[in-house]
N, C-alpha and C. Protein backbone atom coordinates (compact mmCIF):
# COMPACT_ATOMS: atom_id res chain seq x y z
N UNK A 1 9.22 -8.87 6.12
CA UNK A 1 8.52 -7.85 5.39
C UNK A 1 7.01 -8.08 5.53
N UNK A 2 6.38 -7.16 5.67
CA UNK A 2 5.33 -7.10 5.90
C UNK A 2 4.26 -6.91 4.49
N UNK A 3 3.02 -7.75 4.57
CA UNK A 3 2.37 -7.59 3.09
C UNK A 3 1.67 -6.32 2.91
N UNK A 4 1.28 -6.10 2.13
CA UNK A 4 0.10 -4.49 2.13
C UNK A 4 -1.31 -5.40 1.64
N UNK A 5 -1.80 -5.25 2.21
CA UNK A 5 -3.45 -6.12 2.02
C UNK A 5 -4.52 -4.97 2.38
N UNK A 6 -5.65 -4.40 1.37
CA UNK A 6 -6.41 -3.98 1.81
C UNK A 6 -7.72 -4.36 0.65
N UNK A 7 -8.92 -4.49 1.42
CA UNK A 7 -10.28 -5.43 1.13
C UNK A 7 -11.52 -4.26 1.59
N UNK A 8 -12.09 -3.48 0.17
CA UNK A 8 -12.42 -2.51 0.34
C UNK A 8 -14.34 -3.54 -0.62
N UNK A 9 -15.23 -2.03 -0.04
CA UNK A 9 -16.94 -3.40 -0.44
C UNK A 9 -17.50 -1.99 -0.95
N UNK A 10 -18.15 -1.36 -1.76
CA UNK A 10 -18.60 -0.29 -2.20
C UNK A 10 -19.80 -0.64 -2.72
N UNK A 11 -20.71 0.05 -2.07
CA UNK A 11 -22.06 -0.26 -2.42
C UNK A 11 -22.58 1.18 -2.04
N UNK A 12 -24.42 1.23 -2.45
CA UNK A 12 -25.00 2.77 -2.89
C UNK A 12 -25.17 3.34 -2.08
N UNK A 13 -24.64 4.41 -2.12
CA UNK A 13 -25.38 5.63 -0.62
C UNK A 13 -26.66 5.68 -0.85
N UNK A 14 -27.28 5.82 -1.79
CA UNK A 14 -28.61 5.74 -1.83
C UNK A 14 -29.35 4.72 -2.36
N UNK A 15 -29.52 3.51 -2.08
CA UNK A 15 -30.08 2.48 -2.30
C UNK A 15 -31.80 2.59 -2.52
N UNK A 16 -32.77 3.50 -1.95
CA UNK A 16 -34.19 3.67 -2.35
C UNK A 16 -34.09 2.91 -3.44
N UNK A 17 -33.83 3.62 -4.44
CA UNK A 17 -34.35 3.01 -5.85
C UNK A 17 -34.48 1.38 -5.98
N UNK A 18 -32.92 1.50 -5.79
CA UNK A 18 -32.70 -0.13 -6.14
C UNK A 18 -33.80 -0.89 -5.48
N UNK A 19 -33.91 -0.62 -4.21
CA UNK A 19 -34.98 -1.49 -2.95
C UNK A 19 -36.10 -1.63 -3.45
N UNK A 20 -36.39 -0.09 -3.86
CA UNK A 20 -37.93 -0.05 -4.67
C UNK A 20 -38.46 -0.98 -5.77
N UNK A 21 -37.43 -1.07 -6.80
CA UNK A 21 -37.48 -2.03 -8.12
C UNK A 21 -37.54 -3.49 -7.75
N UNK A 22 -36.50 -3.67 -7.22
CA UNK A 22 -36.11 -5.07 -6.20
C UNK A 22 -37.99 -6.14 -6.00
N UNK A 23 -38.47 -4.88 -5.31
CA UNK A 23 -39.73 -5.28 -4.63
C UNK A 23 -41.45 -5.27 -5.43
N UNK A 24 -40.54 -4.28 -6.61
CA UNK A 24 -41.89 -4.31 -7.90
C UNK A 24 -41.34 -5.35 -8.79
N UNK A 25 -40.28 -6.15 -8.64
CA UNK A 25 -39.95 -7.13 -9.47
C UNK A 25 -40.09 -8.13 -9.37
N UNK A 26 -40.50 -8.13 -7.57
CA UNK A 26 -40.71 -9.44 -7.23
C UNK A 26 -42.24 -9.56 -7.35
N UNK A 27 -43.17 -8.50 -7.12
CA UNK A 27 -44.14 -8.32 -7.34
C UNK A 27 -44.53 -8.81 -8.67
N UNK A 28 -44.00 -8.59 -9.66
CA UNK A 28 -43.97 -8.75 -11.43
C UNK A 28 -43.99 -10.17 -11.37
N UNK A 29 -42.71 -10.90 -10.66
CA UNK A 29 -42.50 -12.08 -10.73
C UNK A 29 -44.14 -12.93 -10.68
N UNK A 30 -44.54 -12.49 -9.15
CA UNK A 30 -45.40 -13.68 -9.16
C UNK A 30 -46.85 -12.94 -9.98
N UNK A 31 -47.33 -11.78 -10.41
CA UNK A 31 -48.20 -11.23 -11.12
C UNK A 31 -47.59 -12.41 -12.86
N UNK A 32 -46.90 -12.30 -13.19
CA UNK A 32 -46.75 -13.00 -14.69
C UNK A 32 -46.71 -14.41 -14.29
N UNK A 33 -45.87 -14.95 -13.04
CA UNK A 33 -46.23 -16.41 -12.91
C UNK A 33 -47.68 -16.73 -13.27
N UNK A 34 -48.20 -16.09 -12.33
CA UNK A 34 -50.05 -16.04 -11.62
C UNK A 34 -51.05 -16.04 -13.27
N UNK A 35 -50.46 -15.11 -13.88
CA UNK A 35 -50.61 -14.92 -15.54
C UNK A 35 -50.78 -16.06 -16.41
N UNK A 36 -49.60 -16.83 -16.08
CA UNK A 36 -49.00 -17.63 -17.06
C UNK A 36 -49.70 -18.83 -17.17
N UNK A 37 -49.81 -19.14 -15.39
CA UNK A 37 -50.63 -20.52 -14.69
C UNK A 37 -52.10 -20.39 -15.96
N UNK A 38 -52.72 -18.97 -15.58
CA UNK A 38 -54.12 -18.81 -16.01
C UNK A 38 -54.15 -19.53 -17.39
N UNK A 39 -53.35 -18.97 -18.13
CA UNK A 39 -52.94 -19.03 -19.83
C UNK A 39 -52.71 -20.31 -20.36
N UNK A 40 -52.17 -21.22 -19.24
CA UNK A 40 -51.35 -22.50 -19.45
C UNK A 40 -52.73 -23.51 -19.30
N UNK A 41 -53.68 -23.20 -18.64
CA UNK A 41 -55.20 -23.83 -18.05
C UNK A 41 -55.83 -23.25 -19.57
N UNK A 42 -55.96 -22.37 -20.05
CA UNK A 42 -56.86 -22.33 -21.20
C UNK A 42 -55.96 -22.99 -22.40
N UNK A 43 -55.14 -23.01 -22.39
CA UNK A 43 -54.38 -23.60 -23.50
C UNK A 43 -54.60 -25.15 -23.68
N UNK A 44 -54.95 -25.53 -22.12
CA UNK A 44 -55.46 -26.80 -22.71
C UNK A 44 -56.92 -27.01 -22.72
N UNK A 45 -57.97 -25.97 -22.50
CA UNK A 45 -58.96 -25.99 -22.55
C UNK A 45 -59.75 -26.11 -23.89
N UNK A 46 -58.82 -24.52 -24.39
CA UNK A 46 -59.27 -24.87 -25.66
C UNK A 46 -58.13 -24.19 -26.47
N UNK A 47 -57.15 -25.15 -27.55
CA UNK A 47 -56.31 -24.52 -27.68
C UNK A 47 -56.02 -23.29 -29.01
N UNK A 48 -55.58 -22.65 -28.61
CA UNK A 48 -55.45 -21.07 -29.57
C UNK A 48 -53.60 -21.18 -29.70
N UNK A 49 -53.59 -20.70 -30.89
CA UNK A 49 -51.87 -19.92 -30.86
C UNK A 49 -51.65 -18.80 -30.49
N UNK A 50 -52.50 -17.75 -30.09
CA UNK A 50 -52.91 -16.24 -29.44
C UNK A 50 -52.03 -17.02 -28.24
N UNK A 51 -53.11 -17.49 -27.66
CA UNK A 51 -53.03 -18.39 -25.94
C UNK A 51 -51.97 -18.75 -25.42
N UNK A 52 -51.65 -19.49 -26.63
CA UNK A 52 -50.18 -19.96 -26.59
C UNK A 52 -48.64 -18.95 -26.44
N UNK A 53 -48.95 -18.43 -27.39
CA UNK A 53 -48.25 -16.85 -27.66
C UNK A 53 -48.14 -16.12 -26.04
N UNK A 54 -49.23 -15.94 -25.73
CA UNK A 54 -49.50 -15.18 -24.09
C UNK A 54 -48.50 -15.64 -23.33
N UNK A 55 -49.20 -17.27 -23.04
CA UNK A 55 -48.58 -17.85 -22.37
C UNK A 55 -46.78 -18.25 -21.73
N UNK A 56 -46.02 -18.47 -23.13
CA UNK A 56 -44.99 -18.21 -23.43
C UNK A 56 -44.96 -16.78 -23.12
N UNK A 57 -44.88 -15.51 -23.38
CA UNK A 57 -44.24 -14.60 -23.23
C UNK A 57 -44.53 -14.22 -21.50
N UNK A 58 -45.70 -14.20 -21.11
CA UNK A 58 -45.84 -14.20 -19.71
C UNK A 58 -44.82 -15.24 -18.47
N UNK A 59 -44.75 -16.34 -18.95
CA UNK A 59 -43.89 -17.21 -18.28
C UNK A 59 -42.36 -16.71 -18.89
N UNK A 60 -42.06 -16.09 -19.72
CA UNK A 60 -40.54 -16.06 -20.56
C UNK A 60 -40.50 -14.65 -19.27
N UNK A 61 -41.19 -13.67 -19.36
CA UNK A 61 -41.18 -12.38 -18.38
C UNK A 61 -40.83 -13.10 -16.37
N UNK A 62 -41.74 -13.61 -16.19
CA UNK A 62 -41.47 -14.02 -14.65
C UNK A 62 -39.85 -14.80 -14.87
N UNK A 63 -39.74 -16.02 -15.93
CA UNK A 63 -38.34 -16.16 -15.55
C UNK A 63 -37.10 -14.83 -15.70
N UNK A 64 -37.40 -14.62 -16.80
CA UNK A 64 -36.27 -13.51 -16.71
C UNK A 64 -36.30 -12.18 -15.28
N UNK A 65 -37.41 -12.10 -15.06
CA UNK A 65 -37.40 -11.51 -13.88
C UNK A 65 -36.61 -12.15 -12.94
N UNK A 66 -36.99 -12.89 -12.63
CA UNK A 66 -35.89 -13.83 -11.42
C UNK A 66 -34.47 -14.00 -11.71
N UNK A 67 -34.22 -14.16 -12.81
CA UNK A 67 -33.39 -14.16 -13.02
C UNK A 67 -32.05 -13.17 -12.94
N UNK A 68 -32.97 -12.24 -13.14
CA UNK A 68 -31.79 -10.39 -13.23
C UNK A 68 -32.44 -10.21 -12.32
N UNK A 69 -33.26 -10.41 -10.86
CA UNK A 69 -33.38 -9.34 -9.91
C UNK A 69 -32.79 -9.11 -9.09
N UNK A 70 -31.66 -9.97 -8.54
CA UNK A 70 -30.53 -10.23 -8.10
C UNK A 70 -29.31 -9.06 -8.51
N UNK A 71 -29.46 -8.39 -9.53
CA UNK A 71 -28.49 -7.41 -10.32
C UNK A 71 -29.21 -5.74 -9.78
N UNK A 72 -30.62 -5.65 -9.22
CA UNK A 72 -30.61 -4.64 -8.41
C UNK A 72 -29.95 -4.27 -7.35
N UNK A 73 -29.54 -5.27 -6.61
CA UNK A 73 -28.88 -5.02 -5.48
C UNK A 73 -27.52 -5.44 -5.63
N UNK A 74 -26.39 -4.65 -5.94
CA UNK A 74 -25.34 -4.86 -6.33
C UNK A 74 -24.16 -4.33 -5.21
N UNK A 75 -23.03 -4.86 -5.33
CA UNK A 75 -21.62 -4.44 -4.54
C UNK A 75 -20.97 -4.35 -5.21
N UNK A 76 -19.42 -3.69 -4.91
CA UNK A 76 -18.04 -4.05 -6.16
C UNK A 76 -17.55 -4.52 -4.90
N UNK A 77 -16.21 -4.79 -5.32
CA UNK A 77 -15.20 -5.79 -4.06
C UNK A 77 -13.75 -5.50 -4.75
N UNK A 78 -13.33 -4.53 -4.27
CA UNK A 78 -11.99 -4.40 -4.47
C UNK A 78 -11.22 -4.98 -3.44
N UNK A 79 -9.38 -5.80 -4.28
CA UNK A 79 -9.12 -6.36 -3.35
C UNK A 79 -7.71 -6.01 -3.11
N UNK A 80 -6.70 -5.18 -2.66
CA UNK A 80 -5.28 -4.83 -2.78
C UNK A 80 -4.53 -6.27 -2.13
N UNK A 81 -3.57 -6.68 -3.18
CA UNK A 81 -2.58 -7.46 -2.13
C UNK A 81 -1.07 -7.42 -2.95
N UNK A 82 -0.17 -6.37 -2.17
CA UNK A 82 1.20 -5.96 -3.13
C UNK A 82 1.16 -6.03 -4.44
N UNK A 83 0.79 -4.85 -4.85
CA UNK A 83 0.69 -4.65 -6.20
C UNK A 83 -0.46 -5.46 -6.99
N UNK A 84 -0.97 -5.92 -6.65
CA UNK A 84 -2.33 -6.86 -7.56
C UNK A 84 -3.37 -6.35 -6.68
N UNK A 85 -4.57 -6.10 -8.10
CA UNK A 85 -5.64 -5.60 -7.76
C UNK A 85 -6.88 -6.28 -8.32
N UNK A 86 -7.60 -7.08 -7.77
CA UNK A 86 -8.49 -7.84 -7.89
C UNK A 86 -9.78 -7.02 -7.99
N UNK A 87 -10.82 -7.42 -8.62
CA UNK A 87 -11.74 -6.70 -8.46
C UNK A 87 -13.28 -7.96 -8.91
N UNK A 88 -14.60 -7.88 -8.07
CA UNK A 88 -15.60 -8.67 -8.29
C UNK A 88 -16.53 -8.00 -8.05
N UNK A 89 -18.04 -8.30 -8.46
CA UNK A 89 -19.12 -8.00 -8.40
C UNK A 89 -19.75 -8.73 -7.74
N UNK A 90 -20.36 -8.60 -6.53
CA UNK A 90 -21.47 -9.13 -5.44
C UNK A 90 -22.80 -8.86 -5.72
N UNK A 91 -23.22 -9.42 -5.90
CA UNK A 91 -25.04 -9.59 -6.14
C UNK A 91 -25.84 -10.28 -5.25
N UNK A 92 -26.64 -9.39 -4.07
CA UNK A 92 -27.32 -9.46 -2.79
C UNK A 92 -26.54 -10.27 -2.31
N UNK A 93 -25.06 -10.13 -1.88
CA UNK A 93 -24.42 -10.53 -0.90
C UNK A 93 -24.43 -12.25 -0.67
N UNK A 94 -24.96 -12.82 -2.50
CA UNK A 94 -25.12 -13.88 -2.26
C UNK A 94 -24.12 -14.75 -3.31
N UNK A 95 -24.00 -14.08 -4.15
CA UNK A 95 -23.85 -14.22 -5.53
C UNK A 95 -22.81 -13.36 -6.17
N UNK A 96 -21.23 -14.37 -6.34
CA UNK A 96 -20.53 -13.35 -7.02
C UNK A 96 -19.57 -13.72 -7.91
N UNK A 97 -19.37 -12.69 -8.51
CA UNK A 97 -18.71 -12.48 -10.27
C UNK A 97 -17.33 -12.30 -9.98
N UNK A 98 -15.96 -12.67 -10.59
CA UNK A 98 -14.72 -12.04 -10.24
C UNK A 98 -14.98 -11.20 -11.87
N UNK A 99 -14.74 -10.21 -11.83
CA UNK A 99 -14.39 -9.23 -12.96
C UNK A 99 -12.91 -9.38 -13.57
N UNK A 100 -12.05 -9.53 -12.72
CA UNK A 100 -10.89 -8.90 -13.15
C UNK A 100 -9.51 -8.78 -12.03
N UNK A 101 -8.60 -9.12 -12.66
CA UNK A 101 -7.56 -8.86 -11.85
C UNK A 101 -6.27 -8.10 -12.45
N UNK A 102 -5.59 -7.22 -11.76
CA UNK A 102 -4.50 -6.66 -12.98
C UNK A 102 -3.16 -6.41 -11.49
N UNK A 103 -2.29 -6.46 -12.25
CA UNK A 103 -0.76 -5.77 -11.31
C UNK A 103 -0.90 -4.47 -11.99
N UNK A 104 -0.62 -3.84 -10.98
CA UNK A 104 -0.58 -2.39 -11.01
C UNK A 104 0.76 -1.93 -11.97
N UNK A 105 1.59 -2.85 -11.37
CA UNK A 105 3.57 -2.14 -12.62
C UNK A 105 2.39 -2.12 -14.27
N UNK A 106 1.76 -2.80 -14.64
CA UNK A 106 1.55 -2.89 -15.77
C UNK A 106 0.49 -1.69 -16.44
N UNK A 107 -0.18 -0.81 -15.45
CA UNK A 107 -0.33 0.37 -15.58
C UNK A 107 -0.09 1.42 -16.17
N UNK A 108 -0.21 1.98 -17.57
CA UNK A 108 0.45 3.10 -18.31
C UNK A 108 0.22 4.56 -17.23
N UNK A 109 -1.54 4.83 -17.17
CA UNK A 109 -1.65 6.17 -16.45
C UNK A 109 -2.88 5.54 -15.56
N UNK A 110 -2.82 6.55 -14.32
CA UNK A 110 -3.87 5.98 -13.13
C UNK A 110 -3.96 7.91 -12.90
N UNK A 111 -5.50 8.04 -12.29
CA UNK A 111 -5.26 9.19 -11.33
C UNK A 111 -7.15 9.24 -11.03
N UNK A 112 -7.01 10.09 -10.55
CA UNK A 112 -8.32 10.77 -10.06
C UNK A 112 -9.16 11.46 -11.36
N UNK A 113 -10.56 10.66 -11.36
CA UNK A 113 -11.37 11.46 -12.42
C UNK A 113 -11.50 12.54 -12.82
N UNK A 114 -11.04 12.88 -11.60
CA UNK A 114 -11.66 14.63 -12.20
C UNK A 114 -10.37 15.25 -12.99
N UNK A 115 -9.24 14.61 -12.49
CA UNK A 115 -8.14 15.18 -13.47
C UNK A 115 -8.21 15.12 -15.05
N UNK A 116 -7.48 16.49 -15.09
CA UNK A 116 -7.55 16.44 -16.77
C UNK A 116 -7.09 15.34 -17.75
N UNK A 117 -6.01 14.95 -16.97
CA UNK A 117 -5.73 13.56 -17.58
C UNK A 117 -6.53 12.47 -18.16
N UNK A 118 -8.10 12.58 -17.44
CA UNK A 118 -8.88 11.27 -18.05
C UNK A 118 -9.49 11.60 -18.91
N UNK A 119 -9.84 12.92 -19.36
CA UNK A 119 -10.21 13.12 -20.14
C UNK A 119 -9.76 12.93 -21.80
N UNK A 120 -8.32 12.69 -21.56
CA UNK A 120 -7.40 12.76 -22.35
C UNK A 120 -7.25 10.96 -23.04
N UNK A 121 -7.30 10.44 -22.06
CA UNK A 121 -7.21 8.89 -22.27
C UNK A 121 -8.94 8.29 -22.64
N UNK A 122 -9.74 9.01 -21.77
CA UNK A 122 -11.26 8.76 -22.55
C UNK A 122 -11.33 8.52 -23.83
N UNK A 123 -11.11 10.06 -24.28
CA UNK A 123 -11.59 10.44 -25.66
C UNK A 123 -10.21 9.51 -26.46
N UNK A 124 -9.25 8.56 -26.31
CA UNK A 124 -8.57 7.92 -27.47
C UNK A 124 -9.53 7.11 -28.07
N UNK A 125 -9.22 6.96 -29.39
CA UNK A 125 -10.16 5.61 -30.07
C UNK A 125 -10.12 4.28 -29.91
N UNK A 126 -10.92 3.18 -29.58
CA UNK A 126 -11.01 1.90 -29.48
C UNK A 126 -10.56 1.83 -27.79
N UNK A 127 -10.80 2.74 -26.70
CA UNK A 127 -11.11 2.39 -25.32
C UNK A 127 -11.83 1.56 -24.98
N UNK A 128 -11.39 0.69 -24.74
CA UNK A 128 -12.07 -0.80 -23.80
C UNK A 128 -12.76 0.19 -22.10
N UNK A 129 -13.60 0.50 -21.81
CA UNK A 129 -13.92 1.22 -20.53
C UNK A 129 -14.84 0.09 -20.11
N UNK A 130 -14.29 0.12 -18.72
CA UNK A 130 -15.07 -0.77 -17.58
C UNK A 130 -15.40 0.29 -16.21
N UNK A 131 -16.83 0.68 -16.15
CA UNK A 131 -17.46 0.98 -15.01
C UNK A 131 -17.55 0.18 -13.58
N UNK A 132 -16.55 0.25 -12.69
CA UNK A 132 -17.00 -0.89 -12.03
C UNK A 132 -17.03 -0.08 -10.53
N UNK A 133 -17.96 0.78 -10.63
CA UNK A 133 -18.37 1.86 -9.26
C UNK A 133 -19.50 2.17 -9.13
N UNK A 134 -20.53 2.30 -8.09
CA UNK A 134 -22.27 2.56 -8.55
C UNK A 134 -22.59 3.90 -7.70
N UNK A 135 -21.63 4.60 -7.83
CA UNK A 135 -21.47 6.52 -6.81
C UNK A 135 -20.84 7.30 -7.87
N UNK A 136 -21.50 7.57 -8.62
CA UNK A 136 -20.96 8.78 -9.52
C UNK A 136 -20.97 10.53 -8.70
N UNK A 137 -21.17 10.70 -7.86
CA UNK A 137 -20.60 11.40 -7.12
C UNK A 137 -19.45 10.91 -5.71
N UNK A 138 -18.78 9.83 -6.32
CA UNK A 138 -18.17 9.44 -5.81
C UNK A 138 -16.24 9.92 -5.93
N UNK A 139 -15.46 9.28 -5.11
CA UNK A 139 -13.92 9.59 -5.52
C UNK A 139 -13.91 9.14 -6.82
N UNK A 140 -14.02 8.83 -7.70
CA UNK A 140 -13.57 7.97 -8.96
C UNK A 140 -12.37 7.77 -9.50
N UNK A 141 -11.65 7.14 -9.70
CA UNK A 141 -10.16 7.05 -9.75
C UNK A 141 -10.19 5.52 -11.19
N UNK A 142 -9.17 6.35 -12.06
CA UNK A 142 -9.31 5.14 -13.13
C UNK A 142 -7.53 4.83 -13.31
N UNK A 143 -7.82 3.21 -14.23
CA UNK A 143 -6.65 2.67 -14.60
C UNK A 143 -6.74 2.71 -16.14
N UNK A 144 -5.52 3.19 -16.49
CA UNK A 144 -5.59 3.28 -18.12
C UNK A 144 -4.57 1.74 -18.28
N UNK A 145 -4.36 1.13 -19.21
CA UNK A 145 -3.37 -0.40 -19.54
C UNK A 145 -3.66 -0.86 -20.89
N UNK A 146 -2.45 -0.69 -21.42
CA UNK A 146 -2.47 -1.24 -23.47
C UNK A 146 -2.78 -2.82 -22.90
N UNK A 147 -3.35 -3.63 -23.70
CA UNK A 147 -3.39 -5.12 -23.52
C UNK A 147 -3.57 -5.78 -25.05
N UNK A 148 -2.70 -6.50 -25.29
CA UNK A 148 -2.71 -6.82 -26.59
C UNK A 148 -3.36 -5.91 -27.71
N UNK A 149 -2.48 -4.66 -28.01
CA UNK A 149 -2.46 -3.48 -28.54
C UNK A 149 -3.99 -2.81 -28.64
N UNK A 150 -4.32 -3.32 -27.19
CA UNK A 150 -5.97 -2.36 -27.33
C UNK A 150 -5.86 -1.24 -25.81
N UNK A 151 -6.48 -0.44 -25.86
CA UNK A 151 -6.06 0.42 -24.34
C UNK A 151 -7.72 0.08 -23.94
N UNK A 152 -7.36 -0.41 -22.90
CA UNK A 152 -8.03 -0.45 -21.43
C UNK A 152 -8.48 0.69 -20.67
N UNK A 153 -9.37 1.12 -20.11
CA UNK A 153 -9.63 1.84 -18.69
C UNK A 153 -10.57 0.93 -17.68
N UNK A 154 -10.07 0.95 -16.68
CA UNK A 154 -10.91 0.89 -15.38
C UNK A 154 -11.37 2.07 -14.75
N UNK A 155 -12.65 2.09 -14.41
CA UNK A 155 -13.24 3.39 -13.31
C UNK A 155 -13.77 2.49 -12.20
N UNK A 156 -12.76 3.13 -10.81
CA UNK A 156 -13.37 2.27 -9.94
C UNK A 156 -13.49 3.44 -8.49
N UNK A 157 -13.78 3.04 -7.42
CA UNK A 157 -14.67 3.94 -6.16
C UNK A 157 -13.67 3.55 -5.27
N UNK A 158 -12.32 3.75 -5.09
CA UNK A 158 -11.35 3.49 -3.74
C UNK A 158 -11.72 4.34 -2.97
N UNK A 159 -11.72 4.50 -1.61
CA UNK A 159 -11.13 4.92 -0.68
C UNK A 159 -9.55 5.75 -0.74
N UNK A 160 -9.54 7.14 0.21
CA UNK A 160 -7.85 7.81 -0.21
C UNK A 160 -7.01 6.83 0.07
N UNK A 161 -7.62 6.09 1.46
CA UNK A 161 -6.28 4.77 2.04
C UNK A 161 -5.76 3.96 0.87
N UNK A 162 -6.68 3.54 0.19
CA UNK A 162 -6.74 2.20 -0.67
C UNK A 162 -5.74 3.21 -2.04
N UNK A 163 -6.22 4.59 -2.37
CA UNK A 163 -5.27 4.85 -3.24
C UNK A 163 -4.17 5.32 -3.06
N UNK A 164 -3.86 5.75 -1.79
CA UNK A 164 -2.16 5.59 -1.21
C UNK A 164 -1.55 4.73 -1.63
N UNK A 165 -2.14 3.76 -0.94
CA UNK A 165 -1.45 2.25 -0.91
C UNK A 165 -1.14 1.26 -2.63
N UNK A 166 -1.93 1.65 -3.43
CA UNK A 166 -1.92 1.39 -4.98
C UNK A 166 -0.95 2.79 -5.35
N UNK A 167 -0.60 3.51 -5.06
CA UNK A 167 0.21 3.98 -5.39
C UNK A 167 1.39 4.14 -5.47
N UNK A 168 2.02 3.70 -3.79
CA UNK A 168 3.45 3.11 -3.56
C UNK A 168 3.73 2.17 -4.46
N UNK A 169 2.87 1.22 -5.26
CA UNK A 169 3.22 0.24 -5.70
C UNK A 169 3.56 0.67 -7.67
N UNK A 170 2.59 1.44 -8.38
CA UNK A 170 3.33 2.22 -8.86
C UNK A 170 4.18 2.52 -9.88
N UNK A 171 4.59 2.97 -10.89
CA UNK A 171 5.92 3.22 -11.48
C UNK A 171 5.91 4.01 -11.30
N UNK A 172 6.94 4.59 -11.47
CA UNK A 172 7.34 6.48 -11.58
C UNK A 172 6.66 7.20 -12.21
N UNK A 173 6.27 8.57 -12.29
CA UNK A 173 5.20 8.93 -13.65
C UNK A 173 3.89 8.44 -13.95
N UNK A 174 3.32 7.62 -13.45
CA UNK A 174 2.32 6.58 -14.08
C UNK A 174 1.01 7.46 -13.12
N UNK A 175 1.57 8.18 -11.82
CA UNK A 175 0.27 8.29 -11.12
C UNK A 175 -0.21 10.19 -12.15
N UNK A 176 -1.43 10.70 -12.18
CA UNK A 176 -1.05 11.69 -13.19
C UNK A 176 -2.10 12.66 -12.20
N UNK A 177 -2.52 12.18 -11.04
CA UNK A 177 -3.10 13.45 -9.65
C UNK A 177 -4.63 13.35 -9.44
């Protein structure tokens, strides 16, 4: 028997933005380092709690910059292998997150966003919703799943191949179009 394996990478058709920010952030970075240095030299020159104050928040800004700029440039990573569906977040292709993994049998309702159906499972109360697609004019295709009496959705960016193939796998009824 043969396995069903498919390893799908979704990232932005239009990336400008992200690139743009990416590059004013790094810019930011060393502008508040450059800041901070200055602030950190008068602080011992002559010392102020103003100065101090600066200082700290200018150096607190460049780290956190570095820190999240890595989250501009983002991937998802869907992963099919018989019935299990893995899913991670790539950050500049360097850096990555596993999100999540689920078997598909355990699936209440799955289908295509635009169907009326999601609308239906949206709007229930106490939806756990996970975005994990960055093309909102994209296919969008979600997983609805009770998990310790809370309901779940996934919204994720397959490919038709990739949702064929999650579909054979399946219960009866469960796919809703």
């Amino acid at each position: 028997m043969m396995d069903n394996f498919k390893e799908e990478i979704v990232s932005r058709r239009n990336s400008l933005l992200p690139n743009v920010l990416y590059v004013l952030a790094w810019v930011m970075i060393v502008l508040f380092g450059l800041y901070a240095l200055m602030m950190f030299q008068f602080v011992f020159l002559a010392f102020s709690v103003p100065t101090l104050l600066v200082f700290l928040v200018s150096a607190a800004c460049a780290v956190l910059l570095f820190l999240y700029k890595d989250h501009l440039k983002v991937e998802y990573e869907y992963t099919f292998t018989n019935g299990s569906l893995d899913f991670a977040k790539v950050m500049r292709n360097s850096s990555r997150k596993e999100l999540g993994s689920m078997n598909v049998q355990n699936v209440t309702a799955c289908g295509h966003v635009a169907h009326d159906s999601f609308q239906r499972y949206l709007s229930m109360k106490n939806v756990d919703r996970k975005n994990w697609f960055l093309n909102r004019d994209g296919n969008l295709f979600y997983f609805y799943y009770v998990k310790n009496d809370a309901g779940h959705m996934i919204i994720i960016e397959p490919t038709e191949e990739l949702v064929e193939m999650i579909r054979r796998y399946l219960p009866v009824g469960v796919y809703q179009g």
